[in-house]
Protein backbone atom coordinates (compact mmCIF):
# COMPACT_ATOMS: atom_id res chain seq x y z
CA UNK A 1 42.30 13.83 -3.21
CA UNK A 2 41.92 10.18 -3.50
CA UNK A 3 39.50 8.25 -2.42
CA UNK A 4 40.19 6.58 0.75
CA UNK A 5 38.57 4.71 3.99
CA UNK A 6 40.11 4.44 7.02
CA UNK A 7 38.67 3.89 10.85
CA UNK A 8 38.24 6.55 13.27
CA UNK A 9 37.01 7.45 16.82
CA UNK A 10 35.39 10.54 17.82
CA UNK A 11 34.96 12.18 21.38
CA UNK A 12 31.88 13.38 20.85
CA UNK A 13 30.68 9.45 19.69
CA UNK A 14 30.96 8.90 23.50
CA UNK A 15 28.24 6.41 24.62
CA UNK A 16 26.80 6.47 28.15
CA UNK A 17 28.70 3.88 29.30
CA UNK A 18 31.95 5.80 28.39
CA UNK A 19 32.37 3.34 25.41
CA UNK A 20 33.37 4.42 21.58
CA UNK A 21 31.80 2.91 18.08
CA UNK A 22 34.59 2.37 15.77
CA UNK A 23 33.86 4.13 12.45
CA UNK A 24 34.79 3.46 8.91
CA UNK A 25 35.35 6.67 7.13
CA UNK A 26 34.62 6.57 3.79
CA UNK A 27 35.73 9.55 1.71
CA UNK A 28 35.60 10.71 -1.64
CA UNK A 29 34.41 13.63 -3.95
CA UNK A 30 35.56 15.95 -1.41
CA UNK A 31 32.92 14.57 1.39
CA UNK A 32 32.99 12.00 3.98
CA UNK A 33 30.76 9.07 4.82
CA UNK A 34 30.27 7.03 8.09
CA UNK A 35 29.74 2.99 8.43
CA UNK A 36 29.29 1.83 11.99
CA UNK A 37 31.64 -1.14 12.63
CA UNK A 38 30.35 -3.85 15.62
CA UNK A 39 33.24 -2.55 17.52
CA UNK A 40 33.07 -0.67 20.53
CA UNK A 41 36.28 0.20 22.61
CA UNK A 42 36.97 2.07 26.14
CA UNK A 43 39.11 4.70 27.37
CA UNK A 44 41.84 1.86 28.08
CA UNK A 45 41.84 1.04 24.56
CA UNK A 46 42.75 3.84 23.08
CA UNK A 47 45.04 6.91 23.68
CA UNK A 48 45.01 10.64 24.18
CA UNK A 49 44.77 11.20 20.40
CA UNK A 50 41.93 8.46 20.13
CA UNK A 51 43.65 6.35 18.16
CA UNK A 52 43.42 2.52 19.32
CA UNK A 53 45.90 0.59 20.92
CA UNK A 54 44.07 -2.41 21.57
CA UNK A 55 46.20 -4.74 19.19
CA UNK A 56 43.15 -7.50 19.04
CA UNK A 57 40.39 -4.59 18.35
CA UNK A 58 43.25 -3.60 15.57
CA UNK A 59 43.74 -6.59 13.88
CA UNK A 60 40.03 -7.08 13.05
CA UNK A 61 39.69 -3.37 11.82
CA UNK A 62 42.38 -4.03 9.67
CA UNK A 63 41.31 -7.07 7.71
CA UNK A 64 38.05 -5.31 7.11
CA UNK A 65 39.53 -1.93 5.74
CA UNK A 66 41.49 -4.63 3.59
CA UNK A 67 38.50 -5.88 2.07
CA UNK A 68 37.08 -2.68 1.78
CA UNK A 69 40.07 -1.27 -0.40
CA UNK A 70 40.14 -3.95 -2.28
CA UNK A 71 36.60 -3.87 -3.04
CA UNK A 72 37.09 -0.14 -4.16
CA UNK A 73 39.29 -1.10 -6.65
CA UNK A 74 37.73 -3.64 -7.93
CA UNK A 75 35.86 -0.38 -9.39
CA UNK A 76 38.30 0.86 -11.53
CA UNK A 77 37.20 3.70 -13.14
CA UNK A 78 33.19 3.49 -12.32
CA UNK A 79 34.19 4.79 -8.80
CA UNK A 80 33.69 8.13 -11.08
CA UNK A 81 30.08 7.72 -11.66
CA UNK A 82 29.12 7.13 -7.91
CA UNK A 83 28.65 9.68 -5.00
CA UNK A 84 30.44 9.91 -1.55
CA UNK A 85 26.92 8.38 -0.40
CA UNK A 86 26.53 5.39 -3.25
CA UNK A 87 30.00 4.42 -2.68
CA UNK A 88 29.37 4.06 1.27
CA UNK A 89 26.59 2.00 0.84
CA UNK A 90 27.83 -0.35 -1.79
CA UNK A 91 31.01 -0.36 0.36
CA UNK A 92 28.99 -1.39 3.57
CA UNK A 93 26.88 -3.96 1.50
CA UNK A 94 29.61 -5.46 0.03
CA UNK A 95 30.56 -7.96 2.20
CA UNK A 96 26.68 -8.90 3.61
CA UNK A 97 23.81 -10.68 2.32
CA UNK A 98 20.87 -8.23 1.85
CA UNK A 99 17.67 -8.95 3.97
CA UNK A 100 14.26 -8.87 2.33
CA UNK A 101 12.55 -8.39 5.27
CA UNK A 102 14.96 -5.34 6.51
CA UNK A 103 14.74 -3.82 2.88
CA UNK A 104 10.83 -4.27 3.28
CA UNK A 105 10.55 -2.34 5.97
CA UNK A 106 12.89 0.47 4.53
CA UNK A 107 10.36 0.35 1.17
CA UNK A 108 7.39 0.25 3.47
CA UNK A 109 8.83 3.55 5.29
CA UNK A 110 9.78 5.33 2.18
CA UNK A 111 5.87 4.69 1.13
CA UNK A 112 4.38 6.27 4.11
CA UNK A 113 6.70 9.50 3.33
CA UNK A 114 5.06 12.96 2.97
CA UNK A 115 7.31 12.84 -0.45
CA UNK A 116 4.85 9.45 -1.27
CA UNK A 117 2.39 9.19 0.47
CA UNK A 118 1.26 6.28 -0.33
CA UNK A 119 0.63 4.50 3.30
CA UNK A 120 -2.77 2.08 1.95
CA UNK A 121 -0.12 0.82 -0.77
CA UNK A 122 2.51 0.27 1.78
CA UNK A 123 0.45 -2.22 3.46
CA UNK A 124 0.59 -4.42 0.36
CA UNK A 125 4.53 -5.10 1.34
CA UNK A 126 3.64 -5.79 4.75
CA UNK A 127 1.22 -8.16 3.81
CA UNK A 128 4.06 -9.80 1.80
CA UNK A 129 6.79 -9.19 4.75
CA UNK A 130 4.53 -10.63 7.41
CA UNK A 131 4.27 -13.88 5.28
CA UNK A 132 7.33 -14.26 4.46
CA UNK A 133 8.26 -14.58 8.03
CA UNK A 134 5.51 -16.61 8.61
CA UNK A 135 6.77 -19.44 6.19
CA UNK A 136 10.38 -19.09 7.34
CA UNK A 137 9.87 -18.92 10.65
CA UNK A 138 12.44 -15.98 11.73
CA UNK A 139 12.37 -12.07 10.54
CA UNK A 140 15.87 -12.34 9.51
CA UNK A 141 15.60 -13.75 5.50
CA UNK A 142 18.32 -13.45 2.98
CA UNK A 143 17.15 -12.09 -0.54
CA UNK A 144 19.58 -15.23 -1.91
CA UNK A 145 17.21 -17.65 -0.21
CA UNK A 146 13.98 -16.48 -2.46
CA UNK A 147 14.44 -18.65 -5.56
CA UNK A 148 12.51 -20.75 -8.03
CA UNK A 149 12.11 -23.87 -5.77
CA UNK A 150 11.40 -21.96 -2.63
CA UNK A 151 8.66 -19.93 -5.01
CA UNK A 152 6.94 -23.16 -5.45
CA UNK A 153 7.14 -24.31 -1.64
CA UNK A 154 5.83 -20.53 -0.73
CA UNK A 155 2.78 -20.87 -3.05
CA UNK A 156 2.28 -24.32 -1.54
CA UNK A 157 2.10 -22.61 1.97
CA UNK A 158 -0.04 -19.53 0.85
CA UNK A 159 -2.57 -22.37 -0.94
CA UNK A 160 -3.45 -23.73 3.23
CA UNK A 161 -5.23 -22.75 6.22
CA UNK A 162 -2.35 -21.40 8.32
CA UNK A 163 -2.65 -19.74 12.44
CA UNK A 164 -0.46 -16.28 12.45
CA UNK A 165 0.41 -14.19 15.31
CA UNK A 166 0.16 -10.57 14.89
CA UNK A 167 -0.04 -7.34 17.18
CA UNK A 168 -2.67 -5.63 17.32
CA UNK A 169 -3.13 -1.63 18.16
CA UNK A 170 -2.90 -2.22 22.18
CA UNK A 171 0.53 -3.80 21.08
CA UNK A 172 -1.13 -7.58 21.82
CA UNK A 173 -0.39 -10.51 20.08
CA UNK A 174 -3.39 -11.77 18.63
CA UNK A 175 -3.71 -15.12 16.95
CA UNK A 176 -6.10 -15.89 14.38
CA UNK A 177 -6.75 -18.28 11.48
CA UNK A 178 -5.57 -17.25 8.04
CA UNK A 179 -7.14 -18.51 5.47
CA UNK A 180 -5.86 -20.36 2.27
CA UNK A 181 -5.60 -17.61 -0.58
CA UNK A 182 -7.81 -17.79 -3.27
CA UNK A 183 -6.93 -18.15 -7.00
CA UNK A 184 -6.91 -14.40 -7.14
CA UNK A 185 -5.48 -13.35 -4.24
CA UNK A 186 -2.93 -15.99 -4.71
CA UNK A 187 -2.17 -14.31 -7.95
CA UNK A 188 -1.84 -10.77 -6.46
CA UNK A 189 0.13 -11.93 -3.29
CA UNK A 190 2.88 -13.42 -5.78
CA UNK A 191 2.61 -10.22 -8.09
CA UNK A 192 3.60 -8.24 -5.28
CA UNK A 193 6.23 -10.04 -3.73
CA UNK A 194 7.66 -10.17 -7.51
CA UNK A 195 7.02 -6.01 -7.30
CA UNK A 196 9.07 -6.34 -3.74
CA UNK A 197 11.98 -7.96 -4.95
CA UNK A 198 11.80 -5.72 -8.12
CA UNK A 199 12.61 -2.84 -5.99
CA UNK A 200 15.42 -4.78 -4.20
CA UNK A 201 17.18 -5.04 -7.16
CA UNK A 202 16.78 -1.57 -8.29
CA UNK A 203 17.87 -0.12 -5.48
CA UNK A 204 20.98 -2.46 -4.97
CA UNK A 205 22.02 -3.25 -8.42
CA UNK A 206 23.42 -0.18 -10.86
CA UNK A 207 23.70 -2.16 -14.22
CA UNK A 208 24.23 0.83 -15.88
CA UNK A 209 28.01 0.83 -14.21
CA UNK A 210 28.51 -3.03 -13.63
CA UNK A 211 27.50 -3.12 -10.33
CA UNK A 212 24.95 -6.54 -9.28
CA UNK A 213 24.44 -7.18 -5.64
CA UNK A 214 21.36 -9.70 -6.37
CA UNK A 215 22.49 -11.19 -9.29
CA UNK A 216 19.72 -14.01 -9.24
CA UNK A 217 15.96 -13.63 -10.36
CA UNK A 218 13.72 -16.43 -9.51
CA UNK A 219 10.92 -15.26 -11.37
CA UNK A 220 12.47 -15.70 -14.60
CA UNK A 221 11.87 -19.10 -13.74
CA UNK A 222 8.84 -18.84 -11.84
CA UNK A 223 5.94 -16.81 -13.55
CA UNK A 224 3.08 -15.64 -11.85
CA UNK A 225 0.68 -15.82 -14.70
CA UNK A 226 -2.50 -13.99 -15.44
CA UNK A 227 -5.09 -12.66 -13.26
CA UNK A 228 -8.30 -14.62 -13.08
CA UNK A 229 -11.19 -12.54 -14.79
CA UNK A 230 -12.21 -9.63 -11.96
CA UNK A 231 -15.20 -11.24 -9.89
CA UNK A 232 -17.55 -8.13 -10.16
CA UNK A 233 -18.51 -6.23 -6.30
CA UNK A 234 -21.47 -4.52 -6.87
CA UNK A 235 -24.77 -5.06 -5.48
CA UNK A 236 -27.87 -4.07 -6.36
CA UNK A 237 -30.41 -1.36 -5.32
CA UNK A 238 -32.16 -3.01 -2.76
CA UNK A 239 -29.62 -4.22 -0.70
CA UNK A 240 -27.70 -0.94 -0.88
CA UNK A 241 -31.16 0.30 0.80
CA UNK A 242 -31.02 -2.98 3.26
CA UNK A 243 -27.84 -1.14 4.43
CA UNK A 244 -28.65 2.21 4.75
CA UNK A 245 -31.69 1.47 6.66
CA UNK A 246 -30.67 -1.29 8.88
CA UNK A 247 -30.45 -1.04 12.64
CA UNK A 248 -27.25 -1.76 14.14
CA UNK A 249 -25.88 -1.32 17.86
CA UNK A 250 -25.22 1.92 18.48
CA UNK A 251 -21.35 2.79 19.29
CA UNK A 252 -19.77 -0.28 17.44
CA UNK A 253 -17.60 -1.16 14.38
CA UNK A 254 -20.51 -2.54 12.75
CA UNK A 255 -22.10 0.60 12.93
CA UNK A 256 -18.93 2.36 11.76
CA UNK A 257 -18.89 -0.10 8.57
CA UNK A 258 -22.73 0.78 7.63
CA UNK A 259 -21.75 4.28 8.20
CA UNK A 260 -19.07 4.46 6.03
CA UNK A 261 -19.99 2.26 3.35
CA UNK A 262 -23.46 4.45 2.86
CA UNK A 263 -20.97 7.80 2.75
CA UNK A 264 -18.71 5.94 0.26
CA UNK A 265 -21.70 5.49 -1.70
CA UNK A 266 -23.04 9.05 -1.45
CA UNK A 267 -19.58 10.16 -2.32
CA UNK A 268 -18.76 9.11 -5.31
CA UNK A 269 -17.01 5.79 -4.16
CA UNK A 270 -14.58 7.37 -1.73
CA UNK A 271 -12.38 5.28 0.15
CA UNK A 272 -12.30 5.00 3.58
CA UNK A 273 -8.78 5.80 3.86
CA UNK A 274 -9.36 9.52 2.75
CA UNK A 275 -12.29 9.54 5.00
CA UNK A 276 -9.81 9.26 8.13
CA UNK A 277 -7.40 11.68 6.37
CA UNK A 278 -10.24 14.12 6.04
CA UNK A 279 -10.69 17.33 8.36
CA UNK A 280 -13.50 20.34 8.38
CA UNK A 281 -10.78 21.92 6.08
CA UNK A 282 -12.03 19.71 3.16
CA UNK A 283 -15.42 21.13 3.33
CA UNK A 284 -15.20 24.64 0.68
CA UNK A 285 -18.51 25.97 -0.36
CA UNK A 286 -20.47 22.52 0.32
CA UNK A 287 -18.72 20.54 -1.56
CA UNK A 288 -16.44 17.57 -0.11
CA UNK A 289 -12.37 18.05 -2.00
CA UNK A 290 -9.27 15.91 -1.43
CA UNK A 291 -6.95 14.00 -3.16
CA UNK A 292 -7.16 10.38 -4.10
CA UNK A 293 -4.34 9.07 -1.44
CA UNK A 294 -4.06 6.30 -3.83
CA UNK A 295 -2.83 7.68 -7.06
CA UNK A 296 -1.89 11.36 -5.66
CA UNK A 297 1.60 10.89 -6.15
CA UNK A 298 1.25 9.72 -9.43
CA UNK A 299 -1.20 11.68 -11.25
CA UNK A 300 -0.52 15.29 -12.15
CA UNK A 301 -3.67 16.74 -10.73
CA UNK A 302 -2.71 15.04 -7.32
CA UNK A 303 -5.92 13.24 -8.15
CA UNK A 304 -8.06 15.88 -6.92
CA UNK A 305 -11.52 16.09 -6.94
CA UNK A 306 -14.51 18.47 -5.96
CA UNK A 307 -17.83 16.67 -5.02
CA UNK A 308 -21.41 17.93 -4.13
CA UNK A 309 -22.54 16.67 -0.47
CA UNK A 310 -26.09 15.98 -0.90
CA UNK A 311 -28.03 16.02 2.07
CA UNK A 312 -27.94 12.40 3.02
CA UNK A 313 -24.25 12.35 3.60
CA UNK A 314 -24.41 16.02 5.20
CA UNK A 315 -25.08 13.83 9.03
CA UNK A 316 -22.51 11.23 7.96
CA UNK A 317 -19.70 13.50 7.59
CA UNK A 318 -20.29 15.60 11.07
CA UNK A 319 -20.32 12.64 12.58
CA UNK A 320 -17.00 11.36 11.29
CA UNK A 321 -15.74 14.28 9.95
CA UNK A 322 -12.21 15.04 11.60
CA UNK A 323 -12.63 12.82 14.17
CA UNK A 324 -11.55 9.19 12.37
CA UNK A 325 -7.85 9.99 12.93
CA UNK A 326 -8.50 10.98 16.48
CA UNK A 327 -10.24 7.72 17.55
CA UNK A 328 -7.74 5.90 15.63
CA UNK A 329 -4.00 6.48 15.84
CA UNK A 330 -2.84 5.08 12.62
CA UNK A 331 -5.08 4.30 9.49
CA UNK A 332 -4.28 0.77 9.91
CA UNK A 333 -6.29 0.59 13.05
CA UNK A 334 -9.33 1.86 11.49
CA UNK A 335 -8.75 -0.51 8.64
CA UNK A 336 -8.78 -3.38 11.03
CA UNK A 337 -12.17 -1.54 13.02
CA UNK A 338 -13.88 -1.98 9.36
CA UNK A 339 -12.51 -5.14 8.57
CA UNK A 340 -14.41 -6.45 12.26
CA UNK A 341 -17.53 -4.00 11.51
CA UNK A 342 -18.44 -5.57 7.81
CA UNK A 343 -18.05 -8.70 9.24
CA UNK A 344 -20.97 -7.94 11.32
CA UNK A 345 -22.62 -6.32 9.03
CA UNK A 346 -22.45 -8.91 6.57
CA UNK A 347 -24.32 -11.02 8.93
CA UNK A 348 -27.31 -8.65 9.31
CA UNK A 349 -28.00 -8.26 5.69
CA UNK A 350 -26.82 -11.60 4.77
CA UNK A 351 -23.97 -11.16 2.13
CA UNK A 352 -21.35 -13.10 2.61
CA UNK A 353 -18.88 -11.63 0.67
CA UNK A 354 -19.77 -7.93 0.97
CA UNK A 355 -16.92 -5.09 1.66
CA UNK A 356 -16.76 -1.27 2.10
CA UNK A 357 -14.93 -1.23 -1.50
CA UNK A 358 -18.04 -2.38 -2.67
CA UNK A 359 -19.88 0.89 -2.02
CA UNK A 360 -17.30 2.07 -4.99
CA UNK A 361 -17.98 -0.71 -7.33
CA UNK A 362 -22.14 -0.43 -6.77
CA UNK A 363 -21.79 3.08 -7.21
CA UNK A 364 -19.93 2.84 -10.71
CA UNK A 365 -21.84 -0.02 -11.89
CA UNK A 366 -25.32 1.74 -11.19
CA UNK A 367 -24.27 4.99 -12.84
CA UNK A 368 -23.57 2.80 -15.83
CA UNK A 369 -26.38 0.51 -16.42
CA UNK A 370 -28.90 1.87 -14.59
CA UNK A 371 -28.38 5.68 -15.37
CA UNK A 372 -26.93 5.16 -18.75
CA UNK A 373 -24.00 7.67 -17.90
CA UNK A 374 -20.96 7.45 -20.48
CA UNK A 375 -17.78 5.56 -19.39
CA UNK A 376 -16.15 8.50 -19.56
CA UNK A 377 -18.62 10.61 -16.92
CA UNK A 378 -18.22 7.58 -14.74
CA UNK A 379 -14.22 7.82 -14.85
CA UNK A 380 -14.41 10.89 -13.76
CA UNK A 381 -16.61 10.88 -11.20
CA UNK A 382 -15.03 7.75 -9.73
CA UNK A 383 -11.09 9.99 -9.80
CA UNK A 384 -9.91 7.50 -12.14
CA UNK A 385 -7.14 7.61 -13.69
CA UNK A 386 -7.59 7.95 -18.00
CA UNK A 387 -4.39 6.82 -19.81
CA UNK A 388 -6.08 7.28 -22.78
CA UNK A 389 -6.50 10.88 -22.49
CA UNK A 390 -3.50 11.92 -20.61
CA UNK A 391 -2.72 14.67 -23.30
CA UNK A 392 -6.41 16.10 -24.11
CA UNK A 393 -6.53 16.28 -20.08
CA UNK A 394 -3.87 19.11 -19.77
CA UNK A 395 -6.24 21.49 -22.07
CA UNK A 396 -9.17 20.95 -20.57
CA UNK A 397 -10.52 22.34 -17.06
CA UNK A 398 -11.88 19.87 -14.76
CA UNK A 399 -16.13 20.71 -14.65
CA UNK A 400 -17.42 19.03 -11.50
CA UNK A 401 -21.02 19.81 -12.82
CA UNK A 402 -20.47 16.08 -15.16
CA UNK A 403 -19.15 14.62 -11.52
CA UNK A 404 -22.51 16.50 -9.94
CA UNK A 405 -24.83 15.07 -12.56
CA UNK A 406 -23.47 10.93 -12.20
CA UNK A 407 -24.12 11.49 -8.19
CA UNK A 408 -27.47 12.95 -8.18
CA UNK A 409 -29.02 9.95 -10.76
CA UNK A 410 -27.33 7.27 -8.92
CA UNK A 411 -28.71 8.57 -5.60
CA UNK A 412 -32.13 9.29 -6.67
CA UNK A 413 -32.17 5.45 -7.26
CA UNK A 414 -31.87 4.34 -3.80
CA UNK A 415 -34.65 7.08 -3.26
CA UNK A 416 -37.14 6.04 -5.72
CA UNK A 417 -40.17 3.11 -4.60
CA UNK A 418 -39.57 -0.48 -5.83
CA UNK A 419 -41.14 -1.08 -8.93
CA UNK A 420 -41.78 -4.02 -10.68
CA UNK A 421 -42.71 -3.78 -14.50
CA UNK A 422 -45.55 -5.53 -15.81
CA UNK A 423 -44.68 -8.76 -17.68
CA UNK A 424 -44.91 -9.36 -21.64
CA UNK A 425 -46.21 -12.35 -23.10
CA UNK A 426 -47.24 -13.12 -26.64
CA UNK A 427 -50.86 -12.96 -27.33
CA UNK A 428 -51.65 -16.06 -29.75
CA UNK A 429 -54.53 -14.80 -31.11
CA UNK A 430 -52.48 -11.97 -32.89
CA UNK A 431 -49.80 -12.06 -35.32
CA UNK A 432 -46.13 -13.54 -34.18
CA UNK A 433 -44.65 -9.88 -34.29
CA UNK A 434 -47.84 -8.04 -31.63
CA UNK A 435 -47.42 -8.05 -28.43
CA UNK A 436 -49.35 -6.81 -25.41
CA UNK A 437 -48.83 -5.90 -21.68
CA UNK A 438 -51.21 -8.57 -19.47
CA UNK A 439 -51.21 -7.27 -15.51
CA UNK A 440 -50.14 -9.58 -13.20
């Protein structure tokens, strides 16, 4: 059978208010596809067969099955190549500008999927989303109207102090002060919105059969450039004591943030995010497993990993253990509990810039420089990912023993006394090349 669209009504489409929703049928490959039109009609409109009467309601059906049709053959022969379901939706785009901002949300939902899971990276695209509708002004944004010139005007904006309105987990709008982006983060923001639009295209355009819906692509002209050199976020020794040990009000986000960022550290870097996803079931044989919910889907191994709990995280994790996702509905409420809580705690040890990730960057750098572990050792015991060794990986069995070993040096750092080691200076009365401890 050919393909065809025409409109229908069906009695069981009744609404509650006894009204129908017009539907354009799309059908083809031996199924059928549905498009809601903006048209509803009533009983009066239509007749015992549901067909409609209404010569008005008619009209305007008409000249948009005409456009339709005529877009389908405008296909020719690469109507062959696309499913009942493709052709709907290119058929039900074709006539409307595609919204970044509704497409954002569809990405961001498709990222928070079982399938991906991949909700931490989803909030990089509502970062950009929210921003975007902050510089425009409205939520409703055409993907025509980012181009070159507006690129420029957006970095412009993202470069200044700015107030935003958001709503918070009570469902509040709260309104704070954003501020200006740093060379770096400006940098990452524009990377991302570049990854965002990206994924527009691929999921509208099908150049392997001729078919462009966003046929511009501004950052051919605009180019985000390099990243600045990585600003390093580690700290040493002592202050990674300062933390553990500090007092803190009882009951509070700031006493969340200490908490987590010390069982981060005793963990192997863990983030916080598998922390809240975390349940007595990831406790086997006293050792902490999970996957890495930030490059599960994409590693093989479902980046999993098996570490030791050594005794000082043993309190940490009955105390949170289970119970993050139950104080906190959504991750993105904890996030925002930790983002308040370092703040704090960044006051009482007095580092300005200091963050929960940087429990995982102090933990790798240590086991580096101060243990002397190999690169390699530290990889794995950090879950990273090792492009290098992507093949070698598939013949060897994972031994959490090298994973064991990085963990127990870096740890019996914090536990060791300060030490100070004795200065060398030259002694002029012997030759150049001598040298000799003098006490201090």
């Amino acid at each position: 059978m050919a393909t065809t669209v025409s409109a229908k009504i069906y009695e069981h489409h009744e609404k509650a208010d006894g009204t129908f929703n017009v539907k354009y049928v799309v059908y083809h490959k031996g199924e059928r596809k549905f498009i809601d039109s903006p048209h509803f009609v009533s009983r009066r409109q239509i007749n015992k067969d549901y067909e409609i009467k209404d010569k008005v309601i008619l009209k305007w059906i008409d000249e948009q099955l005409d456009d339709y049709r005529l877009f389908i053959s405008s296909l020719k022969h690469q109507i062959e190549f696309l499913s009942c379901e493709q052709l709907r939706d290119y058929v039900r785009d074709s006539d409307r500008e595609i919204d970044i901002v509704e497409f954002a949300n569809s990405h961001i939902e498709f990222l928070k999927s079982e399938e991906q899971n991949r909700e931490p990276y989803s909030r990089t695209f509502r970062k950009i989303k929210n921003s975007l509708i902050d510089y425009f002004g409205r939520d409703q944004i055409s993907v025509n109207e980012i181009h070159a010139n507006m690129l420029y005007d957006y970095e412009r904006f993202l470069k200044k102090s700015r107030v935003q309105t958001r709503i918070n987990q009570l469902g509040k709008e709260v309104t704070t002060m954003e501020k200006a982006l740093s060379k770096g983060g400006l940098q990452a923001h524009m990377r991302d919105l570049r990854t965002l639009f990206n994924e527009a295209r691929n999921k509208h355009n099908n150049e392997n059969i001729g078919l462009i819906k966003i046929k511009h692509y501004p950052f051919k002209q605009y180019k985000v450039g390099a990243p600045p050199p990585s600003r390093k976020r580690n700290i040493d020794i002592e202050l990674i004591r300062e933390i553990r040990d500090c007092k803190v009000p009882e009951g509070t986000r700031i006493e969340l943030a200490r908490d987590l960022f010390m069982l981060s550290f005793y963990l192997c870097g863990t983030n916080a995010v598998d922390f809240y996803h975390a349940t007595t079931a990831s406790i086997v044989k006293g050792r902490f497993e999970y996957n890495r919910s930030k490059t599960e889907s994409r590693r093989q191994d479902q980046a999993f990993i098996s570490i030791s709990i050594p005794e000082d995280a043993k309190p940490l994790l009955e105390k949170y253990l289970g119970k993050l996702n139950l104080r906190y509905g959504a991750y993105d409420y904890l996030d925002w509990a930790l983002h308040k809580g370092m703040k704090g705690l960044r006051e009482i040890v007095g580092h300005a810039e200091l963050t929960l990730y940087w429990a995982r960057h102090s933990f790798g750098t240590l086991a580096r420089n101060k243990c002397r572990m190999s690169v390699d050792d530290v990889a794995v015991a950090l879950n990273h990912i090792d492009n290098g060794h992507k093949t070698t990986d598939i013949y060897i069995d994972k031994d959490w023993s090298i994973v064991d070993d990085v963990q127990c040096q870096v740890i019996q750092l914090i536990k060791q006394p300060v030490y100070d080691p004795p200065a060398f200076h030259i002694d002029p009365t012997e030759s150049r090349r001598s040298m000799r401890v003098i006490s201090a």
